[in-house]
Protein backbone atom coordinates (compact mmCIF):
# COMPACT_ATOMS: atom_id res chain seq x y z
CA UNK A 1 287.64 -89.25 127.83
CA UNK A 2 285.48 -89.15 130.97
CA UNK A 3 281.85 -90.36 131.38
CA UNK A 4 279.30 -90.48 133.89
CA UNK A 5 277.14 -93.42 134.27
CA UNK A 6 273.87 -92.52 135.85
CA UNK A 7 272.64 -95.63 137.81
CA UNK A 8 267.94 -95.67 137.56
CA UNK A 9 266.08 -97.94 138.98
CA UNK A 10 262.72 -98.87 140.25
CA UNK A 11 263.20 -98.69 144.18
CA UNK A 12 260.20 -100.72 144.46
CA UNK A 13 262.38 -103.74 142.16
CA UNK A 14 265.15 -103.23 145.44
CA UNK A 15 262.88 -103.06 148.27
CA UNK A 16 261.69 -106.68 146.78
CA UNK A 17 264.69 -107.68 147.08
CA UNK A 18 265.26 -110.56 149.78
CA UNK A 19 268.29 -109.25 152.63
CA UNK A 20 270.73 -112.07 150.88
CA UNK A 21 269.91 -110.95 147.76
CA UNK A 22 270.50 -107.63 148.00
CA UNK A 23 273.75 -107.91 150.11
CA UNK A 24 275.44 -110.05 147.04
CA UNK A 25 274.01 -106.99 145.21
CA UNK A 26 275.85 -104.92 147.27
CA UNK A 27 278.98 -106.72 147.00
CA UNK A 28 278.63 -107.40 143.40
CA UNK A 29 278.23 -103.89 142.76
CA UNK A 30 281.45 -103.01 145.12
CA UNK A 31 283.59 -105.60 143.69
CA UNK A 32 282.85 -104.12 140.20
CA UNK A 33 284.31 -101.05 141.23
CA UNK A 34 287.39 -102.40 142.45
CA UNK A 35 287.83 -104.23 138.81
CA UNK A 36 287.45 -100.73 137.19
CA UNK A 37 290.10 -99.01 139.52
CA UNK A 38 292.24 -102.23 138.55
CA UNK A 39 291.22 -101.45 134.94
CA UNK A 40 292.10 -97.89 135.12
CA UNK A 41 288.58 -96.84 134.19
CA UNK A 42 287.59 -95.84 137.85
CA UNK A 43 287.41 -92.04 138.44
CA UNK A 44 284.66 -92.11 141.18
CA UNK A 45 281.01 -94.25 142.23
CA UNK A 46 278.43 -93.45 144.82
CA UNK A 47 275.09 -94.48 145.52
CA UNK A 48 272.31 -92.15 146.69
CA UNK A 49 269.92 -92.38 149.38
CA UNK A 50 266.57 -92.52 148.56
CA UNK A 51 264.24 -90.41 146.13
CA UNK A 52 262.66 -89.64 149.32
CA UNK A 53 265.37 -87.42 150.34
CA UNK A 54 265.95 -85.48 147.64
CA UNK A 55 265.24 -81.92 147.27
CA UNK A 56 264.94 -79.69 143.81
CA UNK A 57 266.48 -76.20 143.59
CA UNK A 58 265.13 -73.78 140.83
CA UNK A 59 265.52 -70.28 140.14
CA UNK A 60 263.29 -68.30 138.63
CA UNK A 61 263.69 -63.83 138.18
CA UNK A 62 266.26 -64.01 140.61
CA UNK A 63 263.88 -66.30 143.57
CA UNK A 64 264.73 -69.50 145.12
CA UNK A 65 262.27 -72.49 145.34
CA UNK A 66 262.93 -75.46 146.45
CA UNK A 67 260.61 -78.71 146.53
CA UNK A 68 260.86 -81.68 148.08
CA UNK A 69 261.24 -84.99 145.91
CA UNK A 70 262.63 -85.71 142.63
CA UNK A 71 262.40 -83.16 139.22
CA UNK A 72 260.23 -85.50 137.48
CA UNK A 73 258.05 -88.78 138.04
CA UNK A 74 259.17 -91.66 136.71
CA UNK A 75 259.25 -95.01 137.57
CA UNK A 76 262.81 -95.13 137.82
CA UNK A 77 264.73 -92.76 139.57
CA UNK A 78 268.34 -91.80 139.94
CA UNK A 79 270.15 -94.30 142.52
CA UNK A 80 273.94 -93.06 142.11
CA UNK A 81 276.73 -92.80 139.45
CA UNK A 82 280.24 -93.96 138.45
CA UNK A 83 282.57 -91.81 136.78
CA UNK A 84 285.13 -93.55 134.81
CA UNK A 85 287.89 -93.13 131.96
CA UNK A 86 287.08 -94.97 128.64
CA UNK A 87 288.86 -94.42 125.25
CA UNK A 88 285.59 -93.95 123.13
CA UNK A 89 281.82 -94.73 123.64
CA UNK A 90 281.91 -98.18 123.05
CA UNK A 91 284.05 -98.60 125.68
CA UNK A 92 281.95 -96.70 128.09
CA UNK A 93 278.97 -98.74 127.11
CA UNK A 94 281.01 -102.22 127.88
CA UNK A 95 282.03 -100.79 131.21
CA UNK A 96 278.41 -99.58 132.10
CA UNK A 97 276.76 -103.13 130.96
CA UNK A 98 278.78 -104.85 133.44
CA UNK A 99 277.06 -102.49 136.50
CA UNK A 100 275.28 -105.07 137.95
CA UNK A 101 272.26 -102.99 138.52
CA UNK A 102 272.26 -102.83 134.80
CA UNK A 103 269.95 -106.05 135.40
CA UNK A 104 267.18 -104.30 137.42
CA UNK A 105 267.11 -101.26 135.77
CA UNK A 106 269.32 -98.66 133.44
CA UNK A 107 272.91 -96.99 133.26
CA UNK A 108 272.91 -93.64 130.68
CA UNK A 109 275.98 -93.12 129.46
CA UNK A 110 276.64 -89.61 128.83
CA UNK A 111 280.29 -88.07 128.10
CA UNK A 112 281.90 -84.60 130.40
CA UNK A 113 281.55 -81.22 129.33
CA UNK A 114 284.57 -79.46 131.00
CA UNK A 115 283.63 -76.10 130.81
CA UNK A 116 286.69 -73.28 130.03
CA UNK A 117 286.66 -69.82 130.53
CA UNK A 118 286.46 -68.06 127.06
């Protein structure tokens, strides 16, 4: 079964971070996803750029609107994703404790929808 991880954080909590510290992060965080492709849980990771950049679609009777920032305010915001392969829940939630940026913020575990054609 396939579940996305979806990687918040407090950008604030990285931008404290000192340039050592969050280089190991870095490489913590890229080593991790070479043990899942070893694992066979891999499917795909990415990190986002910043909050900042982000732009929300809606449409509403048929218009477009678009505004610039996040959908909601929160403290933590949406910093990237892994996809991965896991038999069962619990096994999602062991692979998405061992994201390292599990330790400075959150990982929600949620399982795929595919979507058929009915």
């Amino acid at each position: 079964m396939e579940y996305l991880c979806l990687v918040y954080f407090e950008a604030k909590k990285l931008d404290a971070l000192s340039e050592n510290d969050s280089n190991s992060l870095v490489n913590e965080s890229l080593a991790y996803d070479d043990a899942l492709r070893k694992s066979g849980h891999f499917i795909a990771a990415q990190a986002l750029q910043s909050v900042e950049t982000a732009t929300t679609v809606r449409v509403r009777k048929g218009k477009l609107s678009t505004t610039d920032g996040p959908f909601a305010e929160t403290k933590e915001q949406l910093g990237g994703f892994i996809l991965i392969n896991a038999k069962e829940l619990d096994d999602a939630i062991q692979v998405a404790a061992k994201i390292p940026l599990a330790r400075l913020g959150s990982i929600e575990v949620r399982p795929v929808l595919h979507l058929t054609r009915q």
